[in-house]
C-alpha atoms as a PDB file:
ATOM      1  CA  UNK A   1     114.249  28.315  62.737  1.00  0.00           C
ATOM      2  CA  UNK A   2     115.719  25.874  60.180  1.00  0.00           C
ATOM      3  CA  UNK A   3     113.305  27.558  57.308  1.00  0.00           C
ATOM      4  CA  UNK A   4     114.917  30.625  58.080  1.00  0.00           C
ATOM      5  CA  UNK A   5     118.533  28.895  58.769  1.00  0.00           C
ATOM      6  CA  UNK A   6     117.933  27.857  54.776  1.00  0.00           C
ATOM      7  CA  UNK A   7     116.999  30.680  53.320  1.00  0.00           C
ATOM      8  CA  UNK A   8     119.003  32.732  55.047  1.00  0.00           C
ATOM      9  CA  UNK A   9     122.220  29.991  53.928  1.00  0.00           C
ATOM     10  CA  UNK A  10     120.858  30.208  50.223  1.00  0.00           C
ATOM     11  CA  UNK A  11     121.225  33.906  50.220  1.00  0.00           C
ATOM     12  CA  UNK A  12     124.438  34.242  51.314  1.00  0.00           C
ATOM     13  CA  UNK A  13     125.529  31.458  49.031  1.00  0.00           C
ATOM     14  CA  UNK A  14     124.164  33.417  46.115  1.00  0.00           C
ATOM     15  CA  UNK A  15     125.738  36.506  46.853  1.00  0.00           C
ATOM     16  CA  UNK A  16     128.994  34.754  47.932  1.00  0.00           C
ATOM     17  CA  UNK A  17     129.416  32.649  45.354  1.00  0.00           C
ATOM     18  CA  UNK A  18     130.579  29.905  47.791  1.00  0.00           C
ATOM     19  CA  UNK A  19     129.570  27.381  50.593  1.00  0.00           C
ATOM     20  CA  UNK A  20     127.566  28.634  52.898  1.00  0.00           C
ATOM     21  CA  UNK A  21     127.109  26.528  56.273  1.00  0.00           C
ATOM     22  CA  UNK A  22     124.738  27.694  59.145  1.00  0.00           C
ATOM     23  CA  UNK A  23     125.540  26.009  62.488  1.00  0.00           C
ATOM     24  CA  UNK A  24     124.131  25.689  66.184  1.00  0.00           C
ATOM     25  CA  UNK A  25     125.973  24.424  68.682  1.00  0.00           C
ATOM     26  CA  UNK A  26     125.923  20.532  67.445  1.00  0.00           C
ATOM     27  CA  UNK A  27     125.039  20.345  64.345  1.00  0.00           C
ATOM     28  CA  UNK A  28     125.062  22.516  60.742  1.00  0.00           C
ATOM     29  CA  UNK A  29     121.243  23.390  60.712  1.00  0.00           C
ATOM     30  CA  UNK A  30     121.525  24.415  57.132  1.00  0.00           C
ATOM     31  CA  UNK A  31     123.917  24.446  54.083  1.00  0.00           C
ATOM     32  CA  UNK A  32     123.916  25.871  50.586  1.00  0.00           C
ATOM     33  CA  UNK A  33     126.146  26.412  47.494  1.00  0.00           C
ATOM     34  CA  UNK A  34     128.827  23.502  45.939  1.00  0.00           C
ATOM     35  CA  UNK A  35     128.951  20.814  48.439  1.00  0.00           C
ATOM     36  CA  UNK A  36     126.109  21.876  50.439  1.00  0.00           C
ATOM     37  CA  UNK A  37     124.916  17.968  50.894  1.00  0.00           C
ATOM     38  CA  UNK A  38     128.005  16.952  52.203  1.00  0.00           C
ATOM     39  CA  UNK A  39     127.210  18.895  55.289  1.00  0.00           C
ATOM     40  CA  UNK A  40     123.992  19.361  55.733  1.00  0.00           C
ATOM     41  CA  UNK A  41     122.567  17.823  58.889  1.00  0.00           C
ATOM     42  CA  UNK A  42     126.585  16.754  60.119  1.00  0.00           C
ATOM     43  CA  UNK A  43     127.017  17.003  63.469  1.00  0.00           C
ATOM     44  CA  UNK A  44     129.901  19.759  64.204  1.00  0.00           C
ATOM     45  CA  UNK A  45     133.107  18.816  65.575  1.00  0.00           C
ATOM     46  CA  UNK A  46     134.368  19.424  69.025  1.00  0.00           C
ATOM     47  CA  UNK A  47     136.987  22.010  67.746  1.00  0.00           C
ATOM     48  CA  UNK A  48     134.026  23.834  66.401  1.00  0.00           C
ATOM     49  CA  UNK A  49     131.872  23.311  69.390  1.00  0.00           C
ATOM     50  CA  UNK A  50     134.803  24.026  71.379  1.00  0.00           C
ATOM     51  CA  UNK A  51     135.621  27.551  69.229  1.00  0.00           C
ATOM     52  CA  UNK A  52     131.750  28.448  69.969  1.00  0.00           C
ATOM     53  CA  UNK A  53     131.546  28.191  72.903  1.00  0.00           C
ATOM     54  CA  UNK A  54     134.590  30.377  73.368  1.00  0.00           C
ATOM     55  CA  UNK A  55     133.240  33.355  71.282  1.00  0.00           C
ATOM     56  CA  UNK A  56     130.065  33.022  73.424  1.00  0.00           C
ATOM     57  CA  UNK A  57     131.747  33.538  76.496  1.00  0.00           C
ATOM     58  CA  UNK A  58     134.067  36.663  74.792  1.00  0.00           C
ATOM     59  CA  UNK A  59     131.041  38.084  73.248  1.00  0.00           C
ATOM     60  CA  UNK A  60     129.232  37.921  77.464  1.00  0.00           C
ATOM     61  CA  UNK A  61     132.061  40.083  78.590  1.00  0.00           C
ATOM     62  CA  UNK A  62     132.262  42.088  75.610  1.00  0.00           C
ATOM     63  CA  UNK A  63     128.681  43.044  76.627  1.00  0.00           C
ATOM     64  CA  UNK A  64     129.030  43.395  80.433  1.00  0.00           C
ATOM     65  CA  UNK A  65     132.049  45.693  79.599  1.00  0.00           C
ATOM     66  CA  UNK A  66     129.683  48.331  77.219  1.00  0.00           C
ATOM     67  CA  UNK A  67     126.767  47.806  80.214  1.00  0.00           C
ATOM     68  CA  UNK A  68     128.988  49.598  82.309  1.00  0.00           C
ATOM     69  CA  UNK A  69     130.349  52.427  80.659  1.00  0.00           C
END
């Protein structure tokens, strides 16, 4: 996953022109563009974690709600 996590980071860098960061739930997994190796590898703070973890629950019931119609 993480040689995919990079190259996909690296391409959206390019075409952004900007900081690209690629996370899982704990850590950033990948990073490219400006700045890329000050957070590459950093573990993710618990707002982020927290903000995940959110969006995975919304995006459970979004699902369940289409399953049913």
């Amino acid at each position: 996953m993480s040689t995919f996590a990079v190259q996909y980071a690296d391409s959206m860098a390019e075409a952004a022109g900007s900081l690209v960061c690629v996370m899982d739930r704990d850590r950033i997994i990948a990073a490219a563009g400006n700045g890329k190796k000050n957070y590459d590898g950093k573990p993710i703070s618990r707002k982020w974690s927290s903000l995940l973890k959110q969006e995975v629950v919304r995006w459970r019931m979004h699902r369940r709600k289409i399953a049913r119609n």
